[in-house]
N, C-alpha and C. Protein backbone atom coordinates (compact mmCIF):
# COMPACT_ATOMS: atom_id res chain seq x y z
N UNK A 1 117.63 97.94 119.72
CA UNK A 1 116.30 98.25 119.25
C UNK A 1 116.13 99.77 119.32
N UNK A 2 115.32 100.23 118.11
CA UNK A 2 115.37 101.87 117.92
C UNK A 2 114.26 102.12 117.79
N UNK A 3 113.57 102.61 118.90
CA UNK A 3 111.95 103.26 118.39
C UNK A 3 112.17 104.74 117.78
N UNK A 4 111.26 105.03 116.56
CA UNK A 4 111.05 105.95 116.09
C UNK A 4 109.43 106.52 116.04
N UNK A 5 109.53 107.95 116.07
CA UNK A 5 108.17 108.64 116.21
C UNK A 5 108.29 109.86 115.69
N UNK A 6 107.09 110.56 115.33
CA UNK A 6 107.45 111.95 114.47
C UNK A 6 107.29 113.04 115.82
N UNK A 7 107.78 114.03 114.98
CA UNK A 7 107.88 115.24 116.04
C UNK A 7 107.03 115.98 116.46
N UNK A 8 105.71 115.38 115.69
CA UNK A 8 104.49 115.94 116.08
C UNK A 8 103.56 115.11 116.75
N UNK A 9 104.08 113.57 117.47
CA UNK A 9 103.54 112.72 118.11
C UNK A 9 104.65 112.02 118.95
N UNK A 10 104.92 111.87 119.68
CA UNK A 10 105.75 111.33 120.39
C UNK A 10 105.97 110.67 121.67
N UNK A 11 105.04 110.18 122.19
CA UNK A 11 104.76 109.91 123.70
C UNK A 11 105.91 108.79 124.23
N UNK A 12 105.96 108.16 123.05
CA UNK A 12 106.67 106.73 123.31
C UNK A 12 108.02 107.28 123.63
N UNK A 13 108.92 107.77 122.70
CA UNK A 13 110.38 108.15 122.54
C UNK A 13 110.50 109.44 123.57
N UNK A 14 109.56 110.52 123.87
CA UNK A 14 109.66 111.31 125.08
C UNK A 14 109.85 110.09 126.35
N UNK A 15 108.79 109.03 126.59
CA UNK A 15 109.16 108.20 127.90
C UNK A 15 110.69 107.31 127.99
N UNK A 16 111.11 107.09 126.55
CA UNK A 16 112.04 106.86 126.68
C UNK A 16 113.60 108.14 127.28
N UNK A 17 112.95 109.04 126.67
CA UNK A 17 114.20 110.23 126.61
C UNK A 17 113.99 110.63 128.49
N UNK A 18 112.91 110.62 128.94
CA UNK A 18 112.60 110.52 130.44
C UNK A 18 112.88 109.95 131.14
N UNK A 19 113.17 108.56 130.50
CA UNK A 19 113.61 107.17 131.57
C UNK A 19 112.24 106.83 132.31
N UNK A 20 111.01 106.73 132.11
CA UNK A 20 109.91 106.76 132.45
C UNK A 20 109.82 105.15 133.25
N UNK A 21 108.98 105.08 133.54
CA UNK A 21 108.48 104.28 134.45
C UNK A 21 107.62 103.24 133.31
N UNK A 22 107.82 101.96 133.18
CA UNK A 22 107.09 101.44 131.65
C UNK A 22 105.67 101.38 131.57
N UNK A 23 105.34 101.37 133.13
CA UNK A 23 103.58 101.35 133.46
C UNK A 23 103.21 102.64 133.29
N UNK A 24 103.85 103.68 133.38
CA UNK A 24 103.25 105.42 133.45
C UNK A 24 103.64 106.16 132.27
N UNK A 25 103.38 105.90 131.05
CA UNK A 25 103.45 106.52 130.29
C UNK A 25 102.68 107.66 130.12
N UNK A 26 102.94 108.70 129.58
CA UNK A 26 102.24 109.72 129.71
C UNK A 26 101.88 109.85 128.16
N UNK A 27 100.36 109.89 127.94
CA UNK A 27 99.60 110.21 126.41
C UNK A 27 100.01 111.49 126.09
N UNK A 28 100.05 111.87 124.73
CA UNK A 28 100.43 113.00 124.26
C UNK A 28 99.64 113.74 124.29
N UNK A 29 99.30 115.30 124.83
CA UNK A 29 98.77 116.25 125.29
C UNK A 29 98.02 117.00 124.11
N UNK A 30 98.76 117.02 122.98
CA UNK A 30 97.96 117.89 122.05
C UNK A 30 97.90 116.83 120.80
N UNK A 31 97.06 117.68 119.73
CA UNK A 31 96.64 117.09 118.78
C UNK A 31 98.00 116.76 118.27
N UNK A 32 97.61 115.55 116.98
CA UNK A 32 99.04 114.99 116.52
C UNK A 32 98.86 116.03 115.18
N UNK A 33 100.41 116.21 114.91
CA UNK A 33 100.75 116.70 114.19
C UNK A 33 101.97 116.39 113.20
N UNK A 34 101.41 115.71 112.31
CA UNK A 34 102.37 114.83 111.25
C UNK A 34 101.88 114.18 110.19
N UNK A 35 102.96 114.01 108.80
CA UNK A 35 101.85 113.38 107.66
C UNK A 35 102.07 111.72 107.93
N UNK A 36 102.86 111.33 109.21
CA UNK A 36 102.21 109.78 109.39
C UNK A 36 101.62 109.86 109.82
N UNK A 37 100.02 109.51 108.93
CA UNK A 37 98.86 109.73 110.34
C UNK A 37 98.81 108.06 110.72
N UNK A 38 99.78 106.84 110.08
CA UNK A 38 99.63 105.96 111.25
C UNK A 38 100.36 105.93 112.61
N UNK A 39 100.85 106.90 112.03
CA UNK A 39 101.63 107.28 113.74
C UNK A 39 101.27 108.27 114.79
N UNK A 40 99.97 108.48 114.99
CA UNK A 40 99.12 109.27 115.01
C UNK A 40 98.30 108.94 116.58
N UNK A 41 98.60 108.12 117.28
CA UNK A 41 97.73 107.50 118.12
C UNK A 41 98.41 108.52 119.25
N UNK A 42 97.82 108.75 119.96
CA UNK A 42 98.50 109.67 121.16
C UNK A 42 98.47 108.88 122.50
N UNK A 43 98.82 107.76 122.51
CA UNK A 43 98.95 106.97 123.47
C UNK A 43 99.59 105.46 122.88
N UNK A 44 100.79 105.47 123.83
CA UNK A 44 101.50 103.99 122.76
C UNK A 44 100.64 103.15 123.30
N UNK A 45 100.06 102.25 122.57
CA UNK A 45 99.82 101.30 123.14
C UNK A 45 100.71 99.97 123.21
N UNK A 46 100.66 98.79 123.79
CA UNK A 46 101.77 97.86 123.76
C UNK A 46 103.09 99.12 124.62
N UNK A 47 103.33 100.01 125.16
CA UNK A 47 104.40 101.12 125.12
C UNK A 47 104.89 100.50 126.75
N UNK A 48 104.55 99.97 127.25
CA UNK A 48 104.96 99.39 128.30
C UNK A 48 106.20 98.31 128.14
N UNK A 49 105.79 97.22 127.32
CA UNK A 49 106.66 96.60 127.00
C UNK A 49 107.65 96.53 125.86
N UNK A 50 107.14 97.78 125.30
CA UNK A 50 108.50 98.16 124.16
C UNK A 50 109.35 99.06 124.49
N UNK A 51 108.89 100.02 125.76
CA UNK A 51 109.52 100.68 126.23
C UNK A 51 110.64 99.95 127.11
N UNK A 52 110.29 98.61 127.76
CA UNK A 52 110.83 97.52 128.26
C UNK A 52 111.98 96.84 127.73
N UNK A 53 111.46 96.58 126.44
CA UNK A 53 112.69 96.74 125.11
C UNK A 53 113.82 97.47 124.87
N UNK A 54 113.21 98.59 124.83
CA UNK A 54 113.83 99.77 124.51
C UNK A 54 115.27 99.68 125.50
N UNK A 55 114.90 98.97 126.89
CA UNK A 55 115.97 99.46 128.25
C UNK A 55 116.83 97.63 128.15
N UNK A 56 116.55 97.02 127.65
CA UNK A 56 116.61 95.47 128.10
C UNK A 56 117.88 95.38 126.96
N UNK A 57 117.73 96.43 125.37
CA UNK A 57 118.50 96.27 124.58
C UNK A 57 119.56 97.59 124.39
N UNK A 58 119.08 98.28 125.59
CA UNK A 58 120.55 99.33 125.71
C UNK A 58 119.88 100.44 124.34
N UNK A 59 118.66 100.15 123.95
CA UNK A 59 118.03 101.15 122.52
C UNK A 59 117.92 102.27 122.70
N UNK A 60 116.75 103.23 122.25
CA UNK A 60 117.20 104.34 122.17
C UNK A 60 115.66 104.73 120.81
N UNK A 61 115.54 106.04 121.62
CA UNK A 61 114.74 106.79 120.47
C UNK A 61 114.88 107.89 119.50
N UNK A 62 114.12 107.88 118.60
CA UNK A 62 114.67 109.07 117.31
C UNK A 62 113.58 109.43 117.12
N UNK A 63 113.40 110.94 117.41
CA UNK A 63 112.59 111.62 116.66
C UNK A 63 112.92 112.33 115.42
N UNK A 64 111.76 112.03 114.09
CA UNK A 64 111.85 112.74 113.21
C UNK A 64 111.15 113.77 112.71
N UNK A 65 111.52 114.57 111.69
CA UNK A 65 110.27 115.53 111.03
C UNK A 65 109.75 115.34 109.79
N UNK A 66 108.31 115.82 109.92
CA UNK A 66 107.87 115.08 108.35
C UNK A 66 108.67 115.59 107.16
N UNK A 67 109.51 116.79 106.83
CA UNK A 67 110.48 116.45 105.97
C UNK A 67 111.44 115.45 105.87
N UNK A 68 111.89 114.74 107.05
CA UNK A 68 112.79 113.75 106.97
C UNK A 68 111.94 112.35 106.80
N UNK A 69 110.87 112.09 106.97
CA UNK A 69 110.05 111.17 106.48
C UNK A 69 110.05 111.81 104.89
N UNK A 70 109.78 112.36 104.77
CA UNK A 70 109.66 112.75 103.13
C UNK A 70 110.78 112.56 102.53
N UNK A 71 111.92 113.10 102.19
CA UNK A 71 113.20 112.27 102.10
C UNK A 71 113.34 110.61 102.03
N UNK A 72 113.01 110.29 103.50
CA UNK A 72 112.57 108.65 103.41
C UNK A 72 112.18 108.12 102.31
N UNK A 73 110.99 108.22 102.38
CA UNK A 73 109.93 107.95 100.80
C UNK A 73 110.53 107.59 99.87
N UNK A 74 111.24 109.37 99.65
CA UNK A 74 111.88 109.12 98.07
C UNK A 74 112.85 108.74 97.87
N UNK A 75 113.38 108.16 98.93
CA UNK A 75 114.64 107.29 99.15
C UNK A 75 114.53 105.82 98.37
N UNK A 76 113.42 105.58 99.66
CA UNK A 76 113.34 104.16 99.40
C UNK A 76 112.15 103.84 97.94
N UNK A 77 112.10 104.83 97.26
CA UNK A 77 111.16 104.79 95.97
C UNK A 77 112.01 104.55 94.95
N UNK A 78 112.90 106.01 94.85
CA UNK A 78 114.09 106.05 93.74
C UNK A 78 115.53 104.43 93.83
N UNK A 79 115.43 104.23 95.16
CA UNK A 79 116.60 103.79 95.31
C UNK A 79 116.61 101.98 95.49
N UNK A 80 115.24 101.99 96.04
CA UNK A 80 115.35 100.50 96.05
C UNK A 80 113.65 100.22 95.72
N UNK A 81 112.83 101.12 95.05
CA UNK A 81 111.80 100.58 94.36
C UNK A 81 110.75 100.23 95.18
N UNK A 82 110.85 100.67 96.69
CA UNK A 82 109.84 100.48 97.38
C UNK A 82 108.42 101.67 97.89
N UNK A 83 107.47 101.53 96.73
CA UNK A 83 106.41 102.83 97.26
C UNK A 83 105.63 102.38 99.14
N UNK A 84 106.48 103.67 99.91
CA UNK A 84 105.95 103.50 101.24
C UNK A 84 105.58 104.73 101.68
N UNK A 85 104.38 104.45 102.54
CA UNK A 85 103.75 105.30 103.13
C UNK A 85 104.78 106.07 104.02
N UNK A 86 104.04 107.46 104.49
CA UNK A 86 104.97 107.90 105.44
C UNK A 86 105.49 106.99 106.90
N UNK A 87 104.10 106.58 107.23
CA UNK A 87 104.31 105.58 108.72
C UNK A 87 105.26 104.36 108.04
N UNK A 88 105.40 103.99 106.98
CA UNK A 88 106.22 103.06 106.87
C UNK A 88 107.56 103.72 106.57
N UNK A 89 108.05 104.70 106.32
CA UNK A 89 109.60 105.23 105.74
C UNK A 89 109.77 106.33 106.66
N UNK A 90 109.20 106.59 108.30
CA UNK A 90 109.66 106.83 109.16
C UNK A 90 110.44 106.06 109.80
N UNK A 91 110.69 104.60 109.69
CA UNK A 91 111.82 103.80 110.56
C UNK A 91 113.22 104.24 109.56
N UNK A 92 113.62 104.17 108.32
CA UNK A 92 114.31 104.56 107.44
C UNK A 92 115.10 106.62 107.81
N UNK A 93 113.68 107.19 108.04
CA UNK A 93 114.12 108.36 107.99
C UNK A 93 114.76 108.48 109.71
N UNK A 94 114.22 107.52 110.49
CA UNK A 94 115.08 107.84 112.25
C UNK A 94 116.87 106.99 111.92
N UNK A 95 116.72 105.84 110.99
CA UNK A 95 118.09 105.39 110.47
C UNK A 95 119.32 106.47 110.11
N UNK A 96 118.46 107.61 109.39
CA UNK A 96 119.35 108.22 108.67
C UNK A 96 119.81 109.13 109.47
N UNK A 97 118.87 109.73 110.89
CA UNK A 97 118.94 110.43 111.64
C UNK A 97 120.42 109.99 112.89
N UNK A 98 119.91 108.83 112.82
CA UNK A 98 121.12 108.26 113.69
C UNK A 98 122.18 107.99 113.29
N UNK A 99 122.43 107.55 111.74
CA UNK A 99 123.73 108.07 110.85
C UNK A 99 124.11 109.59 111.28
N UNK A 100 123.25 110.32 111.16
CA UNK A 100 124.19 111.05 111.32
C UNK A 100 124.34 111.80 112.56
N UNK A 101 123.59 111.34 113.37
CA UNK A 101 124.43 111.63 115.00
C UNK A 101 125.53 111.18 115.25
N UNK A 102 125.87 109.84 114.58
CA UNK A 102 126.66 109.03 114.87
C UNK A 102 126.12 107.75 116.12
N UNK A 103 124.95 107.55 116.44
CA UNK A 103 124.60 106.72 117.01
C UNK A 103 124.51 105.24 116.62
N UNK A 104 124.82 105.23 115.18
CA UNK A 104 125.36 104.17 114.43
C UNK A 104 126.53 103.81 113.50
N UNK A 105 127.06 103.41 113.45
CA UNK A 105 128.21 103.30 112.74
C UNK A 105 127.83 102.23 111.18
N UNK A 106 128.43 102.97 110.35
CA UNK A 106 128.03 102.67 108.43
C UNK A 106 128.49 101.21 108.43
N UNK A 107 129.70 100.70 109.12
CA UNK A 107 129.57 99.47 108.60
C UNK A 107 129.07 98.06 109.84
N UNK A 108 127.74 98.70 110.55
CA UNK A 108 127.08 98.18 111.04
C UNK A 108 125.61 97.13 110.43
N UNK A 109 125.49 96.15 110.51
CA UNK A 109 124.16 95.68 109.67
C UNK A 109 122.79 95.64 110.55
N UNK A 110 121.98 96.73 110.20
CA UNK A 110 120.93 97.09 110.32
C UNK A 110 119.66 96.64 110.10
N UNK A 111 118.47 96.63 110.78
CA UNK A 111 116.99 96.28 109.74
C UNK A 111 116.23 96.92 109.96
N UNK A 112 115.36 97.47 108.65
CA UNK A 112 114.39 99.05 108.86
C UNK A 112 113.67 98.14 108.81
N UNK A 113 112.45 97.56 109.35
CA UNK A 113 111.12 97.74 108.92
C UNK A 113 110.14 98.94 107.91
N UNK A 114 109.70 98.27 107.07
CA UNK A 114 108.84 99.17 106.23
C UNK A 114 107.63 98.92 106.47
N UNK A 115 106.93 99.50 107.45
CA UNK A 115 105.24 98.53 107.88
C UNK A 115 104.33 99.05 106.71
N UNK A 116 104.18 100.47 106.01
CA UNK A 116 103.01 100.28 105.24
C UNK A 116 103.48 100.84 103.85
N UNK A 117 102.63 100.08 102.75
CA UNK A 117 102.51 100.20 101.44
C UNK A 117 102.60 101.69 100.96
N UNK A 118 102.68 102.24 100.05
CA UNK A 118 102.30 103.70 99.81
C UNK A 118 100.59 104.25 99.73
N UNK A 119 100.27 103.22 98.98
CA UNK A 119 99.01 102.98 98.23
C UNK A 119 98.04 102.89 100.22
N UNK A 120 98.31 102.44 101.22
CA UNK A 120 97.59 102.82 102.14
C UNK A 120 97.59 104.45 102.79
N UNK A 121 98.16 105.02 101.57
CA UNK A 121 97.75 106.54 102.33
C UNK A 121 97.51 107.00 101.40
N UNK A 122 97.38 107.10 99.66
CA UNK A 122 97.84 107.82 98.83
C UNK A 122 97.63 109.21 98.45
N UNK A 123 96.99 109.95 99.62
CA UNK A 123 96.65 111.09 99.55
C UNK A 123 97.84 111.87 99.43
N UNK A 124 98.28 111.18 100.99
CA UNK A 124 99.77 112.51 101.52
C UNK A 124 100.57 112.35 100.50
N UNK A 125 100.68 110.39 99.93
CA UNK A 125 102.00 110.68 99.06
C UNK A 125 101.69 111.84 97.30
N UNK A 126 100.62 111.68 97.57
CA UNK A 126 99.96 112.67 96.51
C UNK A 126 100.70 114.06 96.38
N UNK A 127 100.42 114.71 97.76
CA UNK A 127 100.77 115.76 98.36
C UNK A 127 102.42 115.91 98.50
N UNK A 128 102.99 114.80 98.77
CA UNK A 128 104.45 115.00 98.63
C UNK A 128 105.38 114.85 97.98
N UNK A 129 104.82 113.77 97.37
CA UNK A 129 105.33 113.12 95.55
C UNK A 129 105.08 113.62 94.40
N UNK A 130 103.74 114.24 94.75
CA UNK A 130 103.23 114.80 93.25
C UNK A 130 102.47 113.26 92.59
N UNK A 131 101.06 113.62 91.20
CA UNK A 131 100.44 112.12 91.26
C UNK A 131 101.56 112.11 90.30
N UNK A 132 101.26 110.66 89.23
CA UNK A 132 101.65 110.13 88.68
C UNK A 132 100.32 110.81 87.29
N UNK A 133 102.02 110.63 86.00
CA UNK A 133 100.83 110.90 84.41
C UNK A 133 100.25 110.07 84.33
N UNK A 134 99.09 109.82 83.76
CA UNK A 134 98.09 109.30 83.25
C UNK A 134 98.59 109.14 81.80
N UNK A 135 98.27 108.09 81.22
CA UNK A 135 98.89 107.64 80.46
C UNK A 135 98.10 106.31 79.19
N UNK A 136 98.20 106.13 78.11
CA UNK A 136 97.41 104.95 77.77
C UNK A 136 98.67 103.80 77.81
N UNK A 137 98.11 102.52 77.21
CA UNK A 137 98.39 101.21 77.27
C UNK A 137 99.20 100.86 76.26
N UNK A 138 100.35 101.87 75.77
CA UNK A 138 101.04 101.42 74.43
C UNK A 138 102.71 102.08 75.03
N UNK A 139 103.83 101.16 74.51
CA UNK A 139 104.71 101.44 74.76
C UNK A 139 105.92 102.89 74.55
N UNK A 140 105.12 103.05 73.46
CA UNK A 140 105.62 104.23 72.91
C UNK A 140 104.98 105.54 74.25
N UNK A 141 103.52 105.68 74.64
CA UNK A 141 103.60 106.64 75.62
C UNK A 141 103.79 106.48 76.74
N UNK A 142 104.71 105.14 76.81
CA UNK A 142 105.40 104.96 78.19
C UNK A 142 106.30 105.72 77.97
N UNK A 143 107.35 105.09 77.25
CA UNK A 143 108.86 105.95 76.91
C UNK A 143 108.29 107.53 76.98
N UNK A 144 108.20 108.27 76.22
CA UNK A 144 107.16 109.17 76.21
C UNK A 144 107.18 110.23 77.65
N UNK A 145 106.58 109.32 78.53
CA UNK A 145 106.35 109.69 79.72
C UNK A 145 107.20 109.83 80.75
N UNK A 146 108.05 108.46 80.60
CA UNK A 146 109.61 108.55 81.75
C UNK A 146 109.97 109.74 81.09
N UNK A 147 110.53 110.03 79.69
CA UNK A 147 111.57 111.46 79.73
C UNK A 147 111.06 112.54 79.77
N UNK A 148 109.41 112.57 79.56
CA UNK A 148 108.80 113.90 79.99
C UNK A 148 108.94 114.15 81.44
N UNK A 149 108.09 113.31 81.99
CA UNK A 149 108.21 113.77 83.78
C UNK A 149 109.46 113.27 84.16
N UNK A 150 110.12 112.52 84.11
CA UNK A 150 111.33 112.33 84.47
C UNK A 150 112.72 112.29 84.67
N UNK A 151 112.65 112.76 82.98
CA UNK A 151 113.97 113.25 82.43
C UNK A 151 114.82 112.17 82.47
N UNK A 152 114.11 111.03 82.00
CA UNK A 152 115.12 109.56 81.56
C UNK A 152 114.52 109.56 80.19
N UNK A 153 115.73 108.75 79.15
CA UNK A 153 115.50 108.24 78.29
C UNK A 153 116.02 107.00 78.60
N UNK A 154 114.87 106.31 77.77
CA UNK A 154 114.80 105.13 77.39
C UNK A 154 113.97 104.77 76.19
N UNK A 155 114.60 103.32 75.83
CA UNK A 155 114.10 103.34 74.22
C UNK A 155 113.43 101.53 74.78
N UNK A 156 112.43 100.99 73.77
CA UNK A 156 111.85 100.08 74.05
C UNK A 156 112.52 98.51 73.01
């Protein structure tokens, strides 16, 4: 089991990197700072017994940065069609992190959780994606549109 947290919130994966005590967690001291703002709580809650987890399954924590959540995103957008929020394509972006520590090995079988939609934040992904064209209801300014902003052709 792999908890992940951003680098601008972290209470959980610091008690882990501490070896903490699972009842004494210590809340995070300053404001959070990250575009998962569902990851945003400065006190784990449940952190007792996932931290419990964390020791019971030999796991381990990853901190990331909101560029590597960003990456995430457009990972799992371009590549397997899934629009996710940052709090959801931070488990993805601590995956990739541990690829390449080597804390995992490639032909290991893995499971990211993706907890949230894109569409539950769509500000940040606004901010990091860029929006989407606006567009009418006819096929022709679809096509149209993929090779303008996208630089695909396709024909209908």
């Amino acid at each position: 089991m792999v908890a992940v947290q951003p680098e601008g919130n972290h209470p959980f994966v610091r008690a882990w990197m501490e070896r903490a005590d699972p009842d004494k967690i210590r809340p995070w001291e300053k404001p959070p700072e990250t575009i998962a703002t569902g990851l945003e709580d400065t006190f784990p809650w449940d952190g007792d017994a996932g931290l419990r987890a964390i020791y019971r399954t030999n796991g381990y924590g990853v901190v990331v940065s909101d560029p590597e959540i960003i990456e995430a995103m457009k990972l799992l957008a371009s590549m397997e069609g899934i629009f996710a929020e940052p709090s959801g394509a931070a488990g993805l972006a601590g995956l990739i992190k541990a690829l390449k520590e080597g804390k995992v090995d490639r032909d290991e079988t893995i499971v990211v959780l993706v907890t949230g939609h894109g569409l539950k934040d769509p500000d940040i992904v606004k901010k990091t994606a860029g929006d989407a064209p606006t567009i009418t209801a006819s096929p022709e300014e679809f096509f149209r549109a993929v090779k303008e902003f996208y630089g695909i052709n396709i024909t209908g």
